[in-house]
N, C-alpha and C. Protein backbone atom coordinates (compact mmCIF):
# COMPACT_ATOMS: atom_id res chain seq x y z
N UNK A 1 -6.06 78.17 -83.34
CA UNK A 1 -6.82 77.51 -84.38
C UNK A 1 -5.99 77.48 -85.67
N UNK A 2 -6.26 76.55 -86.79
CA UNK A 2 -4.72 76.26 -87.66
C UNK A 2 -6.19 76.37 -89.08
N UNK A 3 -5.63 77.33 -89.45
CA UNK A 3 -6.75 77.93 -90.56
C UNK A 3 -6.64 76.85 -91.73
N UNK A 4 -7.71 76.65 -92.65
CA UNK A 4 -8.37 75.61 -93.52
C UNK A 4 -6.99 75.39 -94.33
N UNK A 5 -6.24 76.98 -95.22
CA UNK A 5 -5.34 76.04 -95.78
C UNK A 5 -3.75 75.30 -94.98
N UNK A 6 -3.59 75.70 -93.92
CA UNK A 6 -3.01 75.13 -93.42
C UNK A 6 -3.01 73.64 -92.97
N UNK A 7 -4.70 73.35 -92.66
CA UNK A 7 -5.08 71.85 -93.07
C UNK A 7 -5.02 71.40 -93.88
N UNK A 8 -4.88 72.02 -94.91
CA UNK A 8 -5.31 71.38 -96.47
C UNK A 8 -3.56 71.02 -97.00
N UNK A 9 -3.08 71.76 -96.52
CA UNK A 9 -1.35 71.67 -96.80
C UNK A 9 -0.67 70.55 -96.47
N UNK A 10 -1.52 70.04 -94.96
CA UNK A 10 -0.44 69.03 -94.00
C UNK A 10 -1.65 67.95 -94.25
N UNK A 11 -2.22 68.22 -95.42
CA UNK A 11 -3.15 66.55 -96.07
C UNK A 11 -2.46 66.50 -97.09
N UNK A 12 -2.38 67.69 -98.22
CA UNK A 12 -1.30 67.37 -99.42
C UNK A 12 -0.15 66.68 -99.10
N UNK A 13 0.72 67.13 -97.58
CA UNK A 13 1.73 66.23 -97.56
C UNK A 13 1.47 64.60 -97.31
N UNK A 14 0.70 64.48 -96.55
CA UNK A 14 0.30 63.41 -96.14
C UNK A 14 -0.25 62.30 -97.20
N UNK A 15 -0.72 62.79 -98.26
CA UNK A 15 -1.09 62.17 -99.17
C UNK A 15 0.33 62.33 -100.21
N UNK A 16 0.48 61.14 -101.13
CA UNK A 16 1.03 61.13 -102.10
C UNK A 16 1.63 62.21 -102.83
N UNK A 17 3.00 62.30 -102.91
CA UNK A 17 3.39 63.57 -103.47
C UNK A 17 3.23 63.90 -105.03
N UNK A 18 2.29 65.28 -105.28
CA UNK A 18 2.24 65.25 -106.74
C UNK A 18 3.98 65.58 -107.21
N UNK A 19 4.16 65.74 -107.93
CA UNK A 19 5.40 65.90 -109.32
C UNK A 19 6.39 67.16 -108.49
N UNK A 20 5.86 67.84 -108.10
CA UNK A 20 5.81 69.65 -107.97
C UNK A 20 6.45 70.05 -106.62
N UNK A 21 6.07 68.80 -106.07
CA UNK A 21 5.67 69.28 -104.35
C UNK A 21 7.06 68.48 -103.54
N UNK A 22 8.05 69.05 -103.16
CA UNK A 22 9.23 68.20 -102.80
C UNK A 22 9.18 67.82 -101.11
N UNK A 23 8.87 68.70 -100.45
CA UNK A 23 8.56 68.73 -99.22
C UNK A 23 7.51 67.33 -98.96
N UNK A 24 6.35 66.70 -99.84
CA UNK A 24 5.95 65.95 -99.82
C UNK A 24 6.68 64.21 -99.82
N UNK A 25 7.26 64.50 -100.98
CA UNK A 25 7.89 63.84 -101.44
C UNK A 25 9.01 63.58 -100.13
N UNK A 26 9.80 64.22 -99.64
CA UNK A 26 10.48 64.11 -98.90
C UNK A 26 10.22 63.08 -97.86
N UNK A 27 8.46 63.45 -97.40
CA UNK A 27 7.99 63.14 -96.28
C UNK A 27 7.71 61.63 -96.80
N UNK A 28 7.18 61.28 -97.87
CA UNK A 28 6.81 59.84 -98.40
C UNK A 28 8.01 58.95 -98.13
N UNK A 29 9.25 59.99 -98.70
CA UNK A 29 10.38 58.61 -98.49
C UNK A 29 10.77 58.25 -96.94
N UNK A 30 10.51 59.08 -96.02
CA UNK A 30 10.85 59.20 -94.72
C UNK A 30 9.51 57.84 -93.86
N UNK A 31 8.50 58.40 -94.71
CA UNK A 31 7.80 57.35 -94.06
C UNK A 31 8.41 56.14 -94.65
N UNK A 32 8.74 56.28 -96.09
CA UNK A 32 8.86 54.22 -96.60
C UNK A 32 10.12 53.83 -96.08
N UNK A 33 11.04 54.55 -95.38
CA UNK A 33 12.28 54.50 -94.98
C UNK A 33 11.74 53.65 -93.88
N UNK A 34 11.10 54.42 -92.87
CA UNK A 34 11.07 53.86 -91.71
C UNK A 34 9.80 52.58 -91.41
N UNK A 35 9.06 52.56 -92.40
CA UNK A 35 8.14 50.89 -92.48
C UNK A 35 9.56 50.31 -92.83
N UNK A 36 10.08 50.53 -93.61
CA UNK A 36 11.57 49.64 -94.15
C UNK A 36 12.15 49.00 -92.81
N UNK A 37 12.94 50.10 -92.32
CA UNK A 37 13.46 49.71 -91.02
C UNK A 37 12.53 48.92 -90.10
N UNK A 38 11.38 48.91 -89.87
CA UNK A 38 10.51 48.66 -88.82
C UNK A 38 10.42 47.26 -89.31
N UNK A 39 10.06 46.75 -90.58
CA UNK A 39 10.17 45.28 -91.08
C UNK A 39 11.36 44.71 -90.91
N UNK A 40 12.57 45.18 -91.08
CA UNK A 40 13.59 45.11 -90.75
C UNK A 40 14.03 44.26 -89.17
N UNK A 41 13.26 45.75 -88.46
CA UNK A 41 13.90 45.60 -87.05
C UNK A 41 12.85 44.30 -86.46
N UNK A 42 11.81 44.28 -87.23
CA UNK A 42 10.93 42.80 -87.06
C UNK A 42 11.80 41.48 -87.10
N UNK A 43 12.22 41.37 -88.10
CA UNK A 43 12.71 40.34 -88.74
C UNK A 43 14.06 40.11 -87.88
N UNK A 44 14.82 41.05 -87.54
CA UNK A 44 16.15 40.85 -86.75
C UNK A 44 15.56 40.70 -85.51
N UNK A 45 14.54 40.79 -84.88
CA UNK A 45 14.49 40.56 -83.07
C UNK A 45 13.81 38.96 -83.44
N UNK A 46 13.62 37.66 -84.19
CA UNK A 46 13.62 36.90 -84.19
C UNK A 46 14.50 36.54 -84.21
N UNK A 47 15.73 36.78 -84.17
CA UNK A 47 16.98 35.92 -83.76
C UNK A 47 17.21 36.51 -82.54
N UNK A 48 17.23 35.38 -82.04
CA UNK A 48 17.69 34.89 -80.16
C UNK A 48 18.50 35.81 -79.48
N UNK A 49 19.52 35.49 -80.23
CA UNK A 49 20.54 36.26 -79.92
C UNK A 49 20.58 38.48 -79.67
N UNK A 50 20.22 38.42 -81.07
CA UNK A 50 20.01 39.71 -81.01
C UNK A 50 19.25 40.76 -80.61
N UNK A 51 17.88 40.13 -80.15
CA UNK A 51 17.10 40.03 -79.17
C UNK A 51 17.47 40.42 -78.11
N UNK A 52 18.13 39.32 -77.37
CA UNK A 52 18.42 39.56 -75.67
C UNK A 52 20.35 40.54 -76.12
N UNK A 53 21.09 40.73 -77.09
CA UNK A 53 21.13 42.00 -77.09
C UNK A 53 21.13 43.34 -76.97
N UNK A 54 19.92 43.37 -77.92
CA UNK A 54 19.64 44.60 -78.41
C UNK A 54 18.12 44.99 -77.88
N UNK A 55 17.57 44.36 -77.19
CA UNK A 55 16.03 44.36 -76.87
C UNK A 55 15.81 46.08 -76.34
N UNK A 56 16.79 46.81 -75.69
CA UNK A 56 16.06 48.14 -75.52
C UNK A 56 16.27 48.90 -76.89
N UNK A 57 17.29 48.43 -77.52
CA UNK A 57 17.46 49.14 -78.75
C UNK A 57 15.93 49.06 -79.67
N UNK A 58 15.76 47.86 -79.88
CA UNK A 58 14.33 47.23 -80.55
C UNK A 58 13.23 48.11 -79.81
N UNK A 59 12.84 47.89 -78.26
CA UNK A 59 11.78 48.46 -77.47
C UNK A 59 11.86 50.26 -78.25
N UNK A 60 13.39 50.97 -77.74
CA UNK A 60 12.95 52.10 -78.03
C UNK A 60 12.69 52.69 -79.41
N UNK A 61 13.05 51.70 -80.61
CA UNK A 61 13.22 52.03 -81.93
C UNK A 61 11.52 51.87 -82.10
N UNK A 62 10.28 50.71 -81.38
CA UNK A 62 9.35 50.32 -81.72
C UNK A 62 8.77 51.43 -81.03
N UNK A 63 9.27 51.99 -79.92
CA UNK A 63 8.17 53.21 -79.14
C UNK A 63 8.27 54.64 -80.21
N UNK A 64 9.20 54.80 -80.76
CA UNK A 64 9.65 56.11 -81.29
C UNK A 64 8.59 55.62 -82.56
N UNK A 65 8.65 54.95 -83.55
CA UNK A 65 8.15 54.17 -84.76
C UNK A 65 6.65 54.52 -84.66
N UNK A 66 6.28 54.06 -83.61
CA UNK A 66 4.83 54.01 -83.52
C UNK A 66 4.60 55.36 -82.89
N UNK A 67 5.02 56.33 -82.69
CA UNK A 67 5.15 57.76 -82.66
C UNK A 67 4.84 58.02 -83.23
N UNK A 68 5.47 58.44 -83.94
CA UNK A 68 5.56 58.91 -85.20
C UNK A 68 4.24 58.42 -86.55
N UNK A 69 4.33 56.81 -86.32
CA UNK A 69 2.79 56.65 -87.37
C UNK A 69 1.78 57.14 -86.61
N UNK A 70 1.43 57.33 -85.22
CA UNK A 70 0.82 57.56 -84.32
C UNK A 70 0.13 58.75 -84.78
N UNK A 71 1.06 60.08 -84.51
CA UNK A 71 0.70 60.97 -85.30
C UNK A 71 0.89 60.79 -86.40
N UNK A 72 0.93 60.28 -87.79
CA UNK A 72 0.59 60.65 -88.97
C UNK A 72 -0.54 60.09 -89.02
N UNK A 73 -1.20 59.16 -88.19
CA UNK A 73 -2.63 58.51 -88.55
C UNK A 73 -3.50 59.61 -88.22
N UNK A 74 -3.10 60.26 -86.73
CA UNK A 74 -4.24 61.33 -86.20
C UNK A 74 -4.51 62.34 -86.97
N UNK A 75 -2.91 62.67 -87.72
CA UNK A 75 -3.09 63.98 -88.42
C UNK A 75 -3.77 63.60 -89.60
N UNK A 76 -3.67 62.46 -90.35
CA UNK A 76 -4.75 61.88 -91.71
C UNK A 76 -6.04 61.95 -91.14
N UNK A 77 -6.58 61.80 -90.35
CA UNK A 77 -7.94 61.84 -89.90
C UNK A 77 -8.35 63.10 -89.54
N UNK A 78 -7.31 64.00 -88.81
CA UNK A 78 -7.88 65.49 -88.61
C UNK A 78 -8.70 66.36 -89.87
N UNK A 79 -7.18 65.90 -90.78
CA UNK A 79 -6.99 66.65 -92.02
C UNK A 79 -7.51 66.40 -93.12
N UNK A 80 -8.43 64.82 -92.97
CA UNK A 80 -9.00 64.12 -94.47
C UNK A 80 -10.57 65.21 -94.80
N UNK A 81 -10.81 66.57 -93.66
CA UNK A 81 -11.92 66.96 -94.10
C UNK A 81 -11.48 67.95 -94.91
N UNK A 82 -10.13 68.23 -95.85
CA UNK A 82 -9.66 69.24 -96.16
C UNK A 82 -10.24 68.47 -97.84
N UNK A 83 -10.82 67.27 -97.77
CA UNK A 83 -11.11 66.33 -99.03
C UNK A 83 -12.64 65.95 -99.19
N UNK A 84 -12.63 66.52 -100.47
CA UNK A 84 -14.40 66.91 -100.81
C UNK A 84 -15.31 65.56 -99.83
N UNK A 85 -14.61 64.76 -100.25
CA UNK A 85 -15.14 63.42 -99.87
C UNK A 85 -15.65 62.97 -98.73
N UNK A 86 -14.63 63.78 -97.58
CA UNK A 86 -14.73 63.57 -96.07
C UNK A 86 -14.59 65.03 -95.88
N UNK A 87 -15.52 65.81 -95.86
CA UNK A 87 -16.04 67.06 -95.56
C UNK A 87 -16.54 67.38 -94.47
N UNK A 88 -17.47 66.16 -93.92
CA UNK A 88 -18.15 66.93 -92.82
C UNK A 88 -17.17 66.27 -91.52
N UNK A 89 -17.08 67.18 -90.54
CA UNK A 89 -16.39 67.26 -89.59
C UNK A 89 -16.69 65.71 -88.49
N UNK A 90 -17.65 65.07 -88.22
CA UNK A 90 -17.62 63.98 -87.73
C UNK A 90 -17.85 62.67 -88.93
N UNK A 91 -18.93 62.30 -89.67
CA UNK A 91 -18.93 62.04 -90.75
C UNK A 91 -17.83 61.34 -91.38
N UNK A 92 -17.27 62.44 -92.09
CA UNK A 92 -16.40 62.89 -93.07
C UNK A 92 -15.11 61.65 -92.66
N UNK A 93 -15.07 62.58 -91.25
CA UNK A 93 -13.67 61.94 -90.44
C UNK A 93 -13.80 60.56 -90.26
N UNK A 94 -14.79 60.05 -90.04
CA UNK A 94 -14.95 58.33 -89.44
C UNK A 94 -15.21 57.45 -90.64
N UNK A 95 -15.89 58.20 -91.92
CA UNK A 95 -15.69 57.87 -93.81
C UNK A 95 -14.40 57.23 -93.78
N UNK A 96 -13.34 58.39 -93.14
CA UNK A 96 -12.00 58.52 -93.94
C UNK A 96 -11.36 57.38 -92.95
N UNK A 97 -11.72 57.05 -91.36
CA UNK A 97 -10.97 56.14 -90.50
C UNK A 97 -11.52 54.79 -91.68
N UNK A 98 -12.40 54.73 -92.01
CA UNK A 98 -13.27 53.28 -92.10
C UNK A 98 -12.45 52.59 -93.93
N UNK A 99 -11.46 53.73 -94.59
CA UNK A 99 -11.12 53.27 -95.61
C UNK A 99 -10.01 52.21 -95.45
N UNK A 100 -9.86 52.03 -96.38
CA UNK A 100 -8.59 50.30 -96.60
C UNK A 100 -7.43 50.80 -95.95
N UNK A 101 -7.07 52.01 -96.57
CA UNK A 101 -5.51 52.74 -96.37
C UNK A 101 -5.63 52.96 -94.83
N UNK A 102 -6.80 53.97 -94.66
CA UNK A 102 -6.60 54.39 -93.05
C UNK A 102 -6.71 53.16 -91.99
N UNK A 103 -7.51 51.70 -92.54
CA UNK A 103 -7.61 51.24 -91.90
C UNK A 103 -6.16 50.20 -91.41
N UNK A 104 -5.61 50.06 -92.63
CA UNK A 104 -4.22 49.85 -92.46
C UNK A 104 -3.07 50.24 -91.81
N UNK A 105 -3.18 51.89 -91.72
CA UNK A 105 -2.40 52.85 -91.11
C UNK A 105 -2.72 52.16 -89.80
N UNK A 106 -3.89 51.95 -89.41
CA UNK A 106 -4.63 51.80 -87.88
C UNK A 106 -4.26 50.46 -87.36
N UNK A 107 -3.82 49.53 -88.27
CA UNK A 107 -3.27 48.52 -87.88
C UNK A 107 -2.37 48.18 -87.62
N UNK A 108 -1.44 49.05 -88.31
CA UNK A 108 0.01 49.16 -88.05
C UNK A 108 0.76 49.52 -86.43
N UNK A 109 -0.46 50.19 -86.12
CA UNK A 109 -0.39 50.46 -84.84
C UNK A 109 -0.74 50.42 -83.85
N UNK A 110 -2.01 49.70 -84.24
CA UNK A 110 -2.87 49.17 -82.96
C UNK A 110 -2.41 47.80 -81.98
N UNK A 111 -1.64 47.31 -82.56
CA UNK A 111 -0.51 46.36 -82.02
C UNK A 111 -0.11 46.68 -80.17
N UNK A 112 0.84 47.97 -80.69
CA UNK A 112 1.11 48.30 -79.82
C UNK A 112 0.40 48.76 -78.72
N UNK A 113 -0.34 49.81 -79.33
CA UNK A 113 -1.80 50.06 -77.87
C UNK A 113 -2.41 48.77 -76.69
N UNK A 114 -2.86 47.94 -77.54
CA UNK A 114 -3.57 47.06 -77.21
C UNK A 114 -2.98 46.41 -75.94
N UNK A 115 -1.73 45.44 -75.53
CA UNK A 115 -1.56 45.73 -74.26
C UNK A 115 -1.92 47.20 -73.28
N UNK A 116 -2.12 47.62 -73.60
CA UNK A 116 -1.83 48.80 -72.58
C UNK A 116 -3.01 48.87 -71.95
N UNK A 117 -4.25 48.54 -73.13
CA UNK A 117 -5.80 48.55 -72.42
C UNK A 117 -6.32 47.06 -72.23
N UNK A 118 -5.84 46.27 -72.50
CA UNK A 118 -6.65 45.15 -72.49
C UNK A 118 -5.38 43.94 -71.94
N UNK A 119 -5.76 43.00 -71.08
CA UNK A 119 -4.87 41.97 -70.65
C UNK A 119 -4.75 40.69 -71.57
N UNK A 120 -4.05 40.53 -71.64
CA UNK A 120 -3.92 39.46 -73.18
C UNK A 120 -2.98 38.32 -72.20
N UNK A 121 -3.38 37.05 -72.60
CA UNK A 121 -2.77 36.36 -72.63
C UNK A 121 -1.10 36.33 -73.28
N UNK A 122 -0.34 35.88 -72.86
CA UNK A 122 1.32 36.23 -73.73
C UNK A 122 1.20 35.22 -74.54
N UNK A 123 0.75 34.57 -75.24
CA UNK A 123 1.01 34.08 -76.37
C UNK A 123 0.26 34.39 -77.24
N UNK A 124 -0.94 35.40 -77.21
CA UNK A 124 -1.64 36.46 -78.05
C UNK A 124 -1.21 37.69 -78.47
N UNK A 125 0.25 37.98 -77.10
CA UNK A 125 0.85 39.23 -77.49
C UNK A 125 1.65 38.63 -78.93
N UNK A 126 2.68 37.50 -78.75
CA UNK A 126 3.22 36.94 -79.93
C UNK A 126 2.32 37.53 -81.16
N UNK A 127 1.11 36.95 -81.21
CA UNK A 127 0.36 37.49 -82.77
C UNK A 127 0.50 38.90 -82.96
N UNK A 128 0.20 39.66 -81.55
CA UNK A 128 -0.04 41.29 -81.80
C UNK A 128 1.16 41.44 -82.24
N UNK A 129 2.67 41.11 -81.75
CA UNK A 129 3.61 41.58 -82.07
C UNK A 129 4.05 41.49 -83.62
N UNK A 130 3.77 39.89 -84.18
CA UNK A 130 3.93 39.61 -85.70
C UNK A 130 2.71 40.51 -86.25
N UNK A 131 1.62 40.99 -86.27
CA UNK A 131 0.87 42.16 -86.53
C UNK A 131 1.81 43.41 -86.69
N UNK A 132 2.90 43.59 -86.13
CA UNK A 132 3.56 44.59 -86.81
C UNK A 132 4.18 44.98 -88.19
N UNK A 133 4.45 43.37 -88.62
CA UNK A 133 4.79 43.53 -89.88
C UNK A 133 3.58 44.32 -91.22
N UNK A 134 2.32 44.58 -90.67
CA UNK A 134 1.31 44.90 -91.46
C UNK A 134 1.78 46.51 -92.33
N UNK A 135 2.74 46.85 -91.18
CA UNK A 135 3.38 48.02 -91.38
C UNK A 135 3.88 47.69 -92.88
N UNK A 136 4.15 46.94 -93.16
CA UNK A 136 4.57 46.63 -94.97
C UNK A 136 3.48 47.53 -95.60
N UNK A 137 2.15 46.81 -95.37
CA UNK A 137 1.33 47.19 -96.14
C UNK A 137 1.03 48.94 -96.13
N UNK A 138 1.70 49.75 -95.35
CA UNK A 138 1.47 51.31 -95.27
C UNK A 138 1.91 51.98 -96.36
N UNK A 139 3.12 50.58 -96.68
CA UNK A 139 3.61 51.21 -98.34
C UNK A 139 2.95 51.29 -99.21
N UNK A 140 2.35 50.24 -99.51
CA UNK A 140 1.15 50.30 -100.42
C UNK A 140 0.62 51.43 -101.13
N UNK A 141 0.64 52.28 -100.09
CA UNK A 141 0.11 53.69 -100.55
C UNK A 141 1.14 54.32 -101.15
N UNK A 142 2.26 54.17 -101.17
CA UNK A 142 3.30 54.59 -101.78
C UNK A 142 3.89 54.01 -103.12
N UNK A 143 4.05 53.01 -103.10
CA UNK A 143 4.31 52.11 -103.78
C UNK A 143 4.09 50.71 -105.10
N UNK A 144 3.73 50.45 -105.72
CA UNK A 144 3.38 49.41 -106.95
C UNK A 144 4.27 48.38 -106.09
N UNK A 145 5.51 48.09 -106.39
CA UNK A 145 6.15 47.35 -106.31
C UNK A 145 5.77 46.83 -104.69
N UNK A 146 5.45 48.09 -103.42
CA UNK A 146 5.41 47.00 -102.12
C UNK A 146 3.32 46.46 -102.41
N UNK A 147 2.99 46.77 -103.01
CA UNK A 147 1.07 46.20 -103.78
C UNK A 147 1.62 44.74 -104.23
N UNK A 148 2.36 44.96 -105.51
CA UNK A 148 3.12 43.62 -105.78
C UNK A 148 3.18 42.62 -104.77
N UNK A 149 4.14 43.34 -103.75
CA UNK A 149 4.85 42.42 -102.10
C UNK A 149 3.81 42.31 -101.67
N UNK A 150 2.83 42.78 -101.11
CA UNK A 150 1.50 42.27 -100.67
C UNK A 150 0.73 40.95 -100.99
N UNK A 151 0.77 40.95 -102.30
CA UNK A 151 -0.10 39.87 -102.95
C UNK A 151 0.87 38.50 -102.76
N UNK A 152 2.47 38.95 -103.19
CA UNK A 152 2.89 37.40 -102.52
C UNK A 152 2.62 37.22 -100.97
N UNK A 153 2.65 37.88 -100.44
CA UNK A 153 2.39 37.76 -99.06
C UNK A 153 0.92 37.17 -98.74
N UNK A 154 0.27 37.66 -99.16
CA UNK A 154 -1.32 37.24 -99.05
C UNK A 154 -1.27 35.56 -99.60
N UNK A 155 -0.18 35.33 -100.78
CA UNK A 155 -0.63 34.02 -101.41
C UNK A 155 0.02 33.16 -100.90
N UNK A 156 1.15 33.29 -99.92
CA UNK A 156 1.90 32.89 -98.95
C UNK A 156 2.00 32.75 -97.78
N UNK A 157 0.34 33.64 -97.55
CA UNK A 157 0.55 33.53 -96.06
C UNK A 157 0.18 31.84 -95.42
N UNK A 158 -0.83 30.71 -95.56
CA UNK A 158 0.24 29.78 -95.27
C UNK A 158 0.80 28.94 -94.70
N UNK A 159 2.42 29.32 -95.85
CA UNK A 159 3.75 29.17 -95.11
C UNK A 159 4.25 30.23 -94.60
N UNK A 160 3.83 31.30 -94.50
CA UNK A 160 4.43 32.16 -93.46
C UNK A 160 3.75 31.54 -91.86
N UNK A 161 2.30 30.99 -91.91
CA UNK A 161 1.52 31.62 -90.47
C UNK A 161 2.34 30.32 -90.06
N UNK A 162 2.72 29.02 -90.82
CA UNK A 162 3.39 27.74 -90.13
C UNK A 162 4.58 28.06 -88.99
């Protein structure tokens, strides 16, 4: 059993690093590092070429990626009752799934799941797959400047969906 402040520790990290807290901080840039890369590695498997490539490179960079947010979503939801707000143990927890941020986190990754349980047509996987880029928006929580990138994106989307 992983005693209250030990929950309460691995939510401080998880949340926004105050001033003080470097280990946090650490962990923020590690996450915006790797939405970075992940938009990145989006944007490069639309070329043809690099694609048929690099495609296990891409596959295993997208399995490890979504790991990793995988658990940081579970552990934000374990841990959001360590926050007055989402206190009570079922409650609390499904409060904290149902917010903008968590619900974002949840999108970032639900991409990937979704083949696995449900049979999709392949030109619906196409959307699930451009659904990865939502991963931008995880910054958000980190970031002004990727809030900024959001809103052109939103006012652009469009000429992006063309």
């Amino acid at each position: 059993m992983i005693s209250a402040d030990r929950k309460s520790r691995i939510f401080q990290i998880l949340e926004i690093a105050e001033e003080n807290d470097s280990f946090s901080k650490i962990f923020d840039v590690f996450i915006m590092s790797l939405i970075s890369l992940n938009v990145i590695a989006v944007i490069l498997e639309t070329v043809e070429g690099l694609t048929l490539k690099y495609a296990a490179f891409f596959f295993y960079f997208e399995v490890a990626s979504v790991t990793i947010f995988s658990i940081e979503y579970i552990l934000r939801v374990w841990s959001s009752t360590s926050d007055d707000r989402f206190k009570n143990p079922i409650n609390g927890r499904l409060r904290f799934a149902f917010t903008p941020l968590a619900l974002v986190d949840l999108l970032a990754i639900l991409p990937f799941y979704l083949p696995v349980f449900i049979a999709f047509d392949l030109r619906i996987l196409r959307v699930l797959r451009l659904m990865r880029i939502t991963r931008i928006l995880k910054m958000g929580r980190y970031s002004k400047a990727a809030k900024t990138f959001g809103a052109v994106l939103r006012n652009a989307k469009e000429e992006l969906v063309q």
